[in-house]
C-alpha atoms as a PDB file:
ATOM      1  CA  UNK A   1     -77.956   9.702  63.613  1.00  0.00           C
ATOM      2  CA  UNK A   2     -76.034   9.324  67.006  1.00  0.00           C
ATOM      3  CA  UNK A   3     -72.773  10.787  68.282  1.00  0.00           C
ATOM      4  CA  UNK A   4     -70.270   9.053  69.406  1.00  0.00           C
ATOM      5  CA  UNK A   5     -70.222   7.668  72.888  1.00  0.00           C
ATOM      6  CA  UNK A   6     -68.014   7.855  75.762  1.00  0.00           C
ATOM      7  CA  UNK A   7     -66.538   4.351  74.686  1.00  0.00           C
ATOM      8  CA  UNK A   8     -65.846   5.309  71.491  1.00  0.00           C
ATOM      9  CA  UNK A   9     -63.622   8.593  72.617  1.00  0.00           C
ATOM     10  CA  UNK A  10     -61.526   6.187  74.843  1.00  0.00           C
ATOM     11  CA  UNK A  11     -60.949   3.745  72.090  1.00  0.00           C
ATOM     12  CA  UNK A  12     -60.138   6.632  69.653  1.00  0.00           C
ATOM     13  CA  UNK A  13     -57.445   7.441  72.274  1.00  0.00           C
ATOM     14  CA  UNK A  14     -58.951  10.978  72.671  1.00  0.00           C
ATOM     15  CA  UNK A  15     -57.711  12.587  75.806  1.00  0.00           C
ATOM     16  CA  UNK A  16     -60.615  14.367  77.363  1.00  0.00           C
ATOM     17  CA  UNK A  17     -58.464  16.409  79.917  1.00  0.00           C
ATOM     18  CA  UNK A  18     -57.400  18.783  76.887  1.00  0.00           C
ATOM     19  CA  UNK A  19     -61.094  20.046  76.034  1.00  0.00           C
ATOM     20  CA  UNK A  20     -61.395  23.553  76.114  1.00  0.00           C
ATOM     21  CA  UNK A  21     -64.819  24.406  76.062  1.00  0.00           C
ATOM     22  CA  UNK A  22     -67.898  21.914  76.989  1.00  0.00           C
ATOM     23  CA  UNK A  23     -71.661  22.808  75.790  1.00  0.00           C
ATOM     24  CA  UNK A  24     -74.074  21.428  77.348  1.00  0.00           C
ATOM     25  CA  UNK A  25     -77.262  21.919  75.106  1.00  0.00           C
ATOM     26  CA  UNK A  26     -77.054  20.853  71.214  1.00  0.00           C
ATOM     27  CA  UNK A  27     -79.947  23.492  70.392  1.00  0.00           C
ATOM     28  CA  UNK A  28     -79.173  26.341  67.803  1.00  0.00           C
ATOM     29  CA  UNK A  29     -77.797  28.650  70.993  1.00  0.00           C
ATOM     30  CA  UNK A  30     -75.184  25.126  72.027  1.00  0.00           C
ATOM     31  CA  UNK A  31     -74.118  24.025  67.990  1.00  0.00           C
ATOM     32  CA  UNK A  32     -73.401  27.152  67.043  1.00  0.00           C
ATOM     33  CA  UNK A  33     -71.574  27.996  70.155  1.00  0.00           C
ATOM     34  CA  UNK A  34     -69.740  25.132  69.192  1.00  0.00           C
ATOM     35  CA  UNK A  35     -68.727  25.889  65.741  1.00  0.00           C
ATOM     36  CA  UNK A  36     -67.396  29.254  66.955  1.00  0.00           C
ATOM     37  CA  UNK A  37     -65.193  27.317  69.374  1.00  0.00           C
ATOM     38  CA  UNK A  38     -64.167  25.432  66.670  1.00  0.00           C
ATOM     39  CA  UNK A  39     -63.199  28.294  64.590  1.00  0.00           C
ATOM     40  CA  UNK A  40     -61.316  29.690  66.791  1.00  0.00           C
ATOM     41  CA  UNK A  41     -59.436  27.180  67.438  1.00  0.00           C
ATOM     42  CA  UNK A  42     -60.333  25.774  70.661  1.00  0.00           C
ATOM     43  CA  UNK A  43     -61.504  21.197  71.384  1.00  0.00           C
ATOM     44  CA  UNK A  44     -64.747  21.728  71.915  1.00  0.00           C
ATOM     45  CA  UNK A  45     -67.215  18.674  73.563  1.00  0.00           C
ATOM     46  CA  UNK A  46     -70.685  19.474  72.971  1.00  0.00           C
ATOM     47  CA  UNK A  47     -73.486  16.970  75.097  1.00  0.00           C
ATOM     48  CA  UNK A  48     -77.011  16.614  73.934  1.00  0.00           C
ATOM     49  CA  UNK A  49     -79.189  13.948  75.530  1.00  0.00           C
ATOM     50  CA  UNK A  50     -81.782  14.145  72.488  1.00  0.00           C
ATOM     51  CA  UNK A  51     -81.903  14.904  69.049  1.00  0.00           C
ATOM     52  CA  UNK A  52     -79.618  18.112  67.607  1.00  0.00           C
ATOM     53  CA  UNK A  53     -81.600  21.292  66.372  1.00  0.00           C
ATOM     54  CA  UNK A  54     -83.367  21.827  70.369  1.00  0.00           C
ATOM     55  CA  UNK A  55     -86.952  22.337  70.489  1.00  0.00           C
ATOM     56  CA  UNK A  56     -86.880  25.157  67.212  1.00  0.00           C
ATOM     57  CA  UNK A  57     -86.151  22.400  65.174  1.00  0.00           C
ATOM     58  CA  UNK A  58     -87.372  19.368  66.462  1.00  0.00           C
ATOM     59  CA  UNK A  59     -90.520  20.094  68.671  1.00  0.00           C
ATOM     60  CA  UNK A  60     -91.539  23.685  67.510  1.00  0.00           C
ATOM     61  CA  UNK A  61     -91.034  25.902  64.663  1.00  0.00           C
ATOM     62  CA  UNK A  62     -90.049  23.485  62.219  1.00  0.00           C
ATOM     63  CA  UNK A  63     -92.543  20.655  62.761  1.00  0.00           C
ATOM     64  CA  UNK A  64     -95.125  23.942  62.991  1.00  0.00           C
ATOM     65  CA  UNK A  65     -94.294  25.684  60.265  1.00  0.00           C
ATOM     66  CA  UNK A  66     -94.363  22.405  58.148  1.00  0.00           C
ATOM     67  CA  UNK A  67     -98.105  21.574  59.245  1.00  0.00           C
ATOM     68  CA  UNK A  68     -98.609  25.138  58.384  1.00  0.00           C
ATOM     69  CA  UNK A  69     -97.561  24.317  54.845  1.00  0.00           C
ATOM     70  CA  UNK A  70    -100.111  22.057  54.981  1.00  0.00           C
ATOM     71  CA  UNK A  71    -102.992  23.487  56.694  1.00  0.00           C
ATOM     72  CA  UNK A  72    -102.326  26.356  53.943  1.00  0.00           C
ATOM     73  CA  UNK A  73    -102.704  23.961  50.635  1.00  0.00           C
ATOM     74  CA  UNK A  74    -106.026  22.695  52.710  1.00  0.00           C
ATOM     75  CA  UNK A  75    -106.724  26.148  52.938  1.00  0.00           C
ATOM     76  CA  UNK A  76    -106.431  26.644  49.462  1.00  0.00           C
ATOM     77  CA  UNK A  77    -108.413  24.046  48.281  1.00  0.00           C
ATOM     78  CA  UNK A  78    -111.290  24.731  50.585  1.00  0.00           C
ATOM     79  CA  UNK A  79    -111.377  28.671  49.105  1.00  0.00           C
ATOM     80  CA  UNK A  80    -111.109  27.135  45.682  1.00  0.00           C
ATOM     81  CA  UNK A  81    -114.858  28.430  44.337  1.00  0.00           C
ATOM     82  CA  UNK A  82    -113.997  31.887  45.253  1.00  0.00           C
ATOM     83  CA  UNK A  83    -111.345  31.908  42.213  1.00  0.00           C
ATOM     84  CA  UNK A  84    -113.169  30.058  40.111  1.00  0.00           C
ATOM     85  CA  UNK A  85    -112.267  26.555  40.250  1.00  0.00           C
ATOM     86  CA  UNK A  86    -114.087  23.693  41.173  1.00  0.00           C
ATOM     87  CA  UNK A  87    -112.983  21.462  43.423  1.00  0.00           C
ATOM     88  CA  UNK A  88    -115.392  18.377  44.415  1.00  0.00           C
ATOM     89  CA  UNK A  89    -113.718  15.860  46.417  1.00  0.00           C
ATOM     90  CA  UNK A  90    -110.759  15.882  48.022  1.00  0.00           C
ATOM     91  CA  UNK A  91    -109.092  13.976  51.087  1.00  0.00           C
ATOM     92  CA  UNK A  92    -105.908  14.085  52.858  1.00  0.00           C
ATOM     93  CA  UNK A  93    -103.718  11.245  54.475  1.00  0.00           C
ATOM     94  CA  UNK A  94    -102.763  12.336  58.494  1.00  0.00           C
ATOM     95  CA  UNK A  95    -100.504   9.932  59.109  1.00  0.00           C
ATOM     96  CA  UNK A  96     -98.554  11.089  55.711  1.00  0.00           C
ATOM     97  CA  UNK A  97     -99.054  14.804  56.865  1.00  0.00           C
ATOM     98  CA  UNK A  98     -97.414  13.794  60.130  1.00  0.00           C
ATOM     99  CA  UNK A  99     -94.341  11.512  58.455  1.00  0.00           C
ATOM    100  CA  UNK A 100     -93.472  14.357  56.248  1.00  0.00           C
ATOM    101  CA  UNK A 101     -92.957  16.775  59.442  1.00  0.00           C
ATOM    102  CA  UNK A 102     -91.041  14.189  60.021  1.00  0.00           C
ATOM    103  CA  UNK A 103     -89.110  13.599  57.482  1.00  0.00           C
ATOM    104  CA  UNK A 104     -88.247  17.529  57.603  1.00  0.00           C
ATOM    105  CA  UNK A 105     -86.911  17.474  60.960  1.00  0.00           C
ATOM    106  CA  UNK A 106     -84.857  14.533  60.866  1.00  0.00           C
ATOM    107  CA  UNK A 107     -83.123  15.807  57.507  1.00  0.00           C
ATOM    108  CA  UNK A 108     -82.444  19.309  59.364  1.00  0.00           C
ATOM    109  CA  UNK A 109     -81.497  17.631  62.253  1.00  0.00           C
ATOM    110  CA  UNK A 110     -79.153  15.377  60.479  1.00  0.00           C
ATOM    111  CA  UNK A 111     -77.237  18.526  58.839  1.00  0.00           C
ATOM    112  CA  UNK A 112     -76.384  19.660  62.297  1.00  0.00           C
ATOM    113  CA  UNK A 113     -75.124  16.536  62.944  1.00  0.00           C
ATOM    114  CA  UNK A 114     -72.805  17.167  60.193  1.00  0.00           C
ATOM    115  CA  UNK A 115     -72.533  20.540  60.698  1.00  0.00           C
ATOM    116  CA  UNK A 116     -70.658  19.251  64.247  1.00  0.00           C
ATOM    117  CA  UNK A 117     -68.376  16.634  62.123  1.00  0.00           C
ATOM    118  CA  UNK A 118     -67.305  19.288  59.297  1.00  0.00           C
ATOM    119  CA  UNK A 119     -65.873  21.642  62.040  1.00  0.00           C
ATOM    120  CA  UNK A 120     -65.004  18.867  64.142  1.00  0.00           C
ATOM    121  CA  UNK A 121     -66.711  19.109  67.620  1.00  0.00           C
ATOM    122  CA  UNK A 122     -67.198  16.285  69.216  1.00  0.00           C
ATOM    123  CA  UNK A 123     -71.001  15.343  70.025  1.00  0.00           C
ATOM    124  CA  UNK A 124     -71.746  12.861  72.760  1.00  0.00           C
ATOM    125  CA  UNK A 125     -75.162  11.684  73.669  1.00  0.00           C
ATOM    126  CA  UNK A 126     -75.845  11.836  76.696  1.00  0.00           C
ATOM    127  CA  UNK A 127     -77.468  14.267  80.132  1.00  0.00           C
ATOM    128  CA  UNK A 128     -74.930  16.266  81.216  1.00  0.00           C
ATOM    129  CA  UNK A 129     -74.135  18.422  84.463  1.00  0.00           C
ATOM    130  CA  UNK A 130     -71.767  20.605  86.043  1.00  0.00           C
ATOM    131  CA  UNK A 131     -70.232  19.125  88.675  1.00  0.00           C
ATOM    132  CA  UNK A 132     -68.000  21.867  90.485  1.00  0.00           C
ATOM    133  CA  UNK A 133     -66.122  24.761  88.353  1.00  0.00           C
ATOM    134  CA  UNK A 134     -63.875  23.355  85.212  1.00  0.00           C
ATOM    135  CA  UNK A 135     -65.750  20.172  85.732  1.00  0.00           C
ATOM    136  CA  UNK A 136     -68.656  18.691  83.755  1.00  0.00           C
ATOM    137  CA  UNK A 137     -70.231  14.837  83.931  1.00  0.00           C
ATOM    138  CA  UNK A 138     -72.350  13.101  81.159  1.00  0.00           C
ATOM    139  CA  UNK A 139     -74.314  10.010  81.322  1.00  0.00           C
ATOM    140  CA  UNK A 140     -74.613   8.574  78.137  1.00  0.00           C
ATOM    141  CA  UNK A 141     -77.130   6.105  76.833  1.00  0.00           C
ATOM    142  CA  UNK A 142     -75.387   2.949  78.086  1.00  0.00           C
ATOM    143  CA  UNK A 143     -75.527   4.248  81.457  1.00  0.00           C
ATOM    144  CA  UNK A 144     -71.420   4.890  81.423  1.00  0.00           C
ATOM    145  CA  UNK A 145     -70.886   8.180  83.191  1.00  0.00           C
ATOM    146  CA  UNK A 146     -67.516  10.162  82.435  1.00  0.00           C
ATOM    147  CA  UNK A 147     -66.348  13.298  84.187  1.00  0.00           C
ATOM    148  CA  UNK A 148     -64.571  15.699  81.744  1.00  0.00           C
ATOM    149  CA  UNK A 149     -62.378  18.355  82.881  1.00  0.00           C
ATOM    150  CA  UNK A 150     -62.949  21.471  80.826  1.00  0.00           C
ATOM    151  CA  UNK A 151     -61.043  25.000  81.097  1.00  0.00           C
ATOM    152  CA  UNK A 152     -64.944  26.645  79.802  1.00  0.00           C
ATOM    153  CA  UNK A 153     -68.707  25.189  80.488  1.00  0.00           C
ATOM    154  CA  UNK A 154     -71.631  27.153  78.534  1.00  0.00           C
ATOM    155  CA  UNK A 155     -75.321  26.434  78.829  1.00  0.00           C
ATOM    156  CA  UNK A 156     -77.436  25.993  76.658  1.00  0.00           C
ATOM    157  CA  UNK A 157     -80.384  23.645  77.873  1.00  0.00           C
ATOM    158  CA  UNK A 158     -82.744  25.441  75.932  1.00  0.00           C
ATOM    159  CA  UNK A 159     -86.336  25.633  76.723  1.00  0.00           C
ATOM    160  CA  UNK A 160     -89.455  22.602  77.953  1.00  0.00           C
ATOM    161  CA  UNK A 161     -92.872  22.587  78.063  1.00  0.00           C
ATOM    162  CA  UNK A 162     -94.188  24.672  80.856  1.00  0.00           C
ATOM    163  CA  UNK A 163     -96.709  22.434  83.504  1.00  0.00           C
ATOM    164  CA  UNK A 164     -99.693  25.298  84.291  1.00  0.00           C
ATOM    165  CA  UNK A 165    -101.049  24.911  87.593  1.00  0.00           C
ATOM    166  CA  UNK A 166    -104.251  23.804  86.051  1.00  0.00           C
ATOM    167  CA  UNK A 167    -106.573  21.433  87.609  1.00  0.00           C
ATOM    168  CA  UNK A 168    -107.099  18.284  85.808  1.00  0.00           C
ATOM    169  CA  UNK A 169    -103.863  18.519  83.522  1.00  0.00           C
ATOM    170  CA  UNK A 170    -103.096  15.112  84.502  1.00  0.00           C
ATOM    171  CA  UNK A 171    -106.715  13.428  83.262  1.00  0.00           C
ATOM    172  CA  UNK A 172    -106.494  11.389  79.992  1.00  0.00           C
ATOM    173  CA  UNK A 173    -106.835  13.039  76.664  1.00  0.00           C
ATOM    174  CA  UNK A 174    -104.609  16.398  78.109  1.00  0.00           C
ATOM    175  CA  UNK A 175    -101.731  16.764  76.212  1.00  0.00           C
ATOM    176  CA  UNK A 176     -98.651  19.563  75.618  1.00  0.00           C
ATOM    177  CA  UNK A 177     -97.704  20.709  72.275  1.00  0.00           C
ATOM    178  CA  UNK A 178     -95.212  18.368  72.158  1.00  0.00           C
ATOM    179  CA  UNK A 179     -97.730  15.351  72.361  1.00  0.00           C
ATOM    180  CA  UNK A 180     -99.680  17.426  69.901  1.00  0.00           C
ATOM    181  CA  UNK A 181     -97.131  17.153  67.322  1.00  0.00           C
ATOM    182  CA  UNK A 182     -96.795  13.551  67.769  1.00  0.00           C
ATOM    183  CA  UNK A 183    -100.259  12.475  67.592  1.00  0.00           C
ATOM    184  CA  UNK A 184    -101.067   8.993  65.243  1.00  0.00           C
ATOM    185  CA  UNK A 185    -104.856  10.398  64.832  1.00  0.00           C
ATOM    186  CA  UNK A 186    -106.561  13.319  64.250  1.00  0.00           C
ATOM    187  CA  UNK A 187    -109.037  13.560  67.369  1.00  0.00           C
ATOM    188  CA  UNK A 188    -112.786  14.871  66.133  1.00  0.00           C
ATOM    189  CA  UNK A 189    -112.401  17.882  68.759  1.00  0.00           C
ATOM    190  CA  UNK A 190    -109.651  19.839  70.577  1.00  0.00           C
ATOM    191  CA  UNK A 191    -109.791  22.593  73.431  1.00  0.00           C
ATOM    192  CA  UNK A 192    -106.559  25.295  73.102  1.00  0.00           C
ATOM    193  CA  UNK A 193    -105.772  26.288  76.479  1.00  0.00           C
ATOM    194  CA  UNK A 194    -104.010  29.777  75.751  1.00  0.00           C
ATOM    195  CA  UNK A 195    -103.788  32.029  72.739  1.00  0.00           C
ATOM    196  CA  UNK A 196    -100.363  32.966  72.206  1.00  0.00           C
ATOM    197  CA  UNK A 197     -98.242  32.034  69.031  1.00  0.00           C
ATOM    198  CA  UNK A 198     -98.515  28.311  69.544  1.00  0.00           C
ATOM    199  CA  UNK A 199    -102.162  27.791  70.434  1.00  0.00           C
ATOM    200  CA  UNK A 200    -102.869  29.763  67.385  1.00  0.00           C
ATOM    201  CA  UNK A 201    -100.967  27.934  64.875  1.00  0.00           C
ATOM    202  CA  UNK A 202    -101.969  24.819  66.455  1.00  0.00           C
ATOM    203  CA  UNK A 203    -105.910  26.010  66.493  1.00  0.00           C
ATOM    204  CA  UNK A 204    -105.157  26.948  62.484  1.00  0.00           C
ATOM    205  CA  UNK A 205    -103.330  23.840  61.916  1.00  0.00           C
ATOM    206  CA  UNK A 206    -106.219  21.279  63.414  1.00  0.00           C
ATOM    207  CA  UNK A 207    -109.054  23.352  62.158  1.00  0.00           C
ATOM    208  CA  UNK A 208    -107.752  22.924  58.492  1.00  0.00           C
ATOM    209  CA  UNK A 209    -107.757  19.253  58.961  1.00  0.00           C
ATOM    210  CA  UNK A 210    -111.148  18.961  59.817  1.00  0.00           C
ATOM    211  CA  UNK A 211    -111.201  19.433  63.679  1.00  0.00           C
ATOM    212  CA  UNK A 212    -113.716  21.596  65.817  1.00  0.00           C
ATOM    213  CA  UNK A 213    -111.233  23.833  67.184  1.00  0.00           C
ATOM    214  CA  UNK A 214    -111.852  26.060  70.327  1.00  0.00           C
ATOM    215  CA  UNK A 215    -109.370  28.381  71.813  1.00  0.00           C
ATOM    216  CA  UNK A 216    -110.130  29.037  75.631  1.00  0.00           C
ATOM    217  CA  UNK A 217    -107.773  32.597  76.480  1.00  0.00           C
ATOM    218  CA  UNK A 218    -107.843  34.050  80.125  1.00  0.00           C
ATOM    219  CA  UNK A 219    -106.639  37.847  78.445  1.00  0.00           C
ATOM    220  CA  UNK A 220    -109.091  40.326  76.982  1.00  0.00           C
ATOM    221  CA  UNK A 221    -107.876  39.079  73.428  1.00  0.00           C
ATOM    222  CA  UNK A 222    -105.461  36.634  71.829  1.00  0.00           C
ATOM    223  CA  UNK A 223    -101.963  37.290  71.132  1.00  0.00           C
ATOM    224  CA  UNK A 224    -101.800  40.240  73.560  1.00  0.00           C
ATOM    225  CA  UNK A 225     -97.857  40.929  72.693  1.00  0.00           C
ATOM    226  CA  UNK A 226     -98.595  41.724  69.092  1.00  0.00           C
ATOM    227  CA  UNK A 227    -100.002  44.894  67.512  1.00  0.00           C
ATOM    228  CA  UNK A 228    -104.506  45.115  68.680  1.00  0.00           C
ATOM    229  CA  UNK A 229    -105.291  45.636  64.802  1.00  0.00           C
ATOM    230  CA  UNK A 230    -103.512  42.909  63.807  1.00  0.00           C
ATOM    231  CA  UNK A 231    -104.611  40.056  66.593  1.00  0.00           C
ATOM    232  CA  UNK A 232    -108.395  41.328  65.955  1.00  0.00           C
ATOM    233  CA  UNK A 233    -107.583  40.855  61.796  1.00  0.00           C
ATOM    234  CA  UNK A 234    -106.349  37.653  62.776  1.00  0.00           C
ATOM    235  CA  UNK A 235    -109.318  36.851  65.763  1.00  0.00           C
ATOM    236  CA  UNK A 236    -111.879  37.721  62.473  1.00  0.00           C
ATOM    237  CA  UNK A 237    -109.958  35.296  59.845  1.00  0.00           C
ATOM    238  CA  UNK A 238    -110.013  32.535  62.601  1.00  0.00           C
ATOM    239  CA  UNK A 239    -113.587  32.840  63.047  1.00  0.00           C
ATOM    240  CA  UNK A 240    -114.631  33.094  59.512  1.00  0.00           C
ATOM    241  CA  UNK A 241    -112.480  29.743  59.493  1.00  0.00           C
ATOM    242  CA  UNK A 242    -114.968  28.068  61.949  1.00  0.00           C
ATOM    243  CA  UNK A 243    -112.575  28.317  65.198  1.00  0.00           C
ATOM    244  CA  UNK A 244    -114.169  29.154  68.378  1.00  0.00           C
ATOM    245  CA  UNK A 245    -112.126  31.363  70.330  1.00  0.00           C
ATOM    246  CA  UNK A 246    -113.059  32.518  74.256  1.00  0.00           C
ATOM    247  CA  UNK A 247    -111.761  35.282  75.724  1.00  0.00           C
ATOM    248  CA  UNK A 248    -111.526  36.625  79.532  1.00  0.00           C
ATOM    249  CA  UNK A 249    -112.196  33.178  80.740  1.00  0.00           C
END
């Protein structure tokens, strides 16, 4: 679902002089920055150049957490014998996994679209910038560009995927987590470079479909952050799962 474009505010007769507050960002820290301008009162223009939700809900921990989902029933199944059922054949359908994630994104994605209608801020689709103070531009998707004079600006641009200074990052079959998530095939092996939060649920996520999973982590452990009992639980359960994981390298 798309916002309405610049056109579409002119022909609506919607003066864009009398906004009070512009976000650039339509992530959860820009829509619901929005909806509090809204409540309180104030016109509130809010510029998103992609989908609504940000990264959370369209490139990380909703896509993720609905693989999970999967990768756990998988799970399941594969531990059957220990509680005493039998399962003998089984299969799964990848490009089904991958259209529900889908599915769940866009529907999530598409209540913060009306989310923004209900409280009335207007959404336009397009890259925006701050031109000088008071004064923000947007490009929209037709290439029209519109500079809207604003008495507040707030940023929220949210997060990308960060480019390591890693040699070879650019050779063919080297993808982000982004790429990851839209992948049409399941490939037969997969190197994790890093063993934070994400390369672990991604490591968890592949193995349980069937891939030979190793996670390559230049710290003395993975998932440093977290509590050293827990992350060497965790290191243990990977392992027993068939996932490779190098550490200090």
């Amino acid at each position: 679902m798309g916002g309405p474009t610049l056109k579409e505010f002119m022909e609506y007769g919607i003066d864009m002089s009398e906004i009070d507050v512009v976000i650039i960002g339509g992530g959860p820290g820009g829509y619901v920055a929005a909806i509090k301008a809204a409540h309180l009162g104030l016109k509130a223009v809010l510029m998103e150049k992609d989908k609504l939700g940000g990264v959370c809900l369209n490139k990380g921990c909703i896509p993720t957490k609905a693989l999970i989902s999967t990768a756990e029933v998988l799970n399941h199944i594969q531990r059957a014998g220990e509680f005493g059922i039998q399962v003998k054949d089984y299969s799964f359908d990848f490009p089904a996994i991958m259209k529900r994630k889908d599915q769940i994104t866009r529907r999530l994605s598409s209540g913060v679209e009306k989310l923004m209608k209900a409280n009335q801020v207007r959404v336009i689709r397009g890259e925006g910038q701050i031109v000088e103070p008071g004064t923000a531009e947007v490009l929209d998707a037709e290439g029209q560009k519109e500079v809207i004079k604003t008495k507040n600006i707030i940023i929220a641009t949210g997060s990308s995927v960060m480019k390591l200074p890693i040699p070879g990052l650019d050779l063919e079959g080297v993808i982000t987590s982004d790429e990851a998530l839209s992948l049409s095939e399941l490939p037969s092996k997969m190197i994790i470079i890093g063993g934070g939060a994400v390369g672990i649920e991604f490591a968890g996520i592949f193995r349980a479909l069937g891939v030979e999973v190793t996670v390559v982590e230049m710290l003395p452990r993975i998932l440093l952050p977290i509590d050293e009992e827990i992350a060497l639980r965790l290191t243990q359960l990977l392992k027993k799962r068939g996932i490779e994981i190098l550490t200090d390298c």
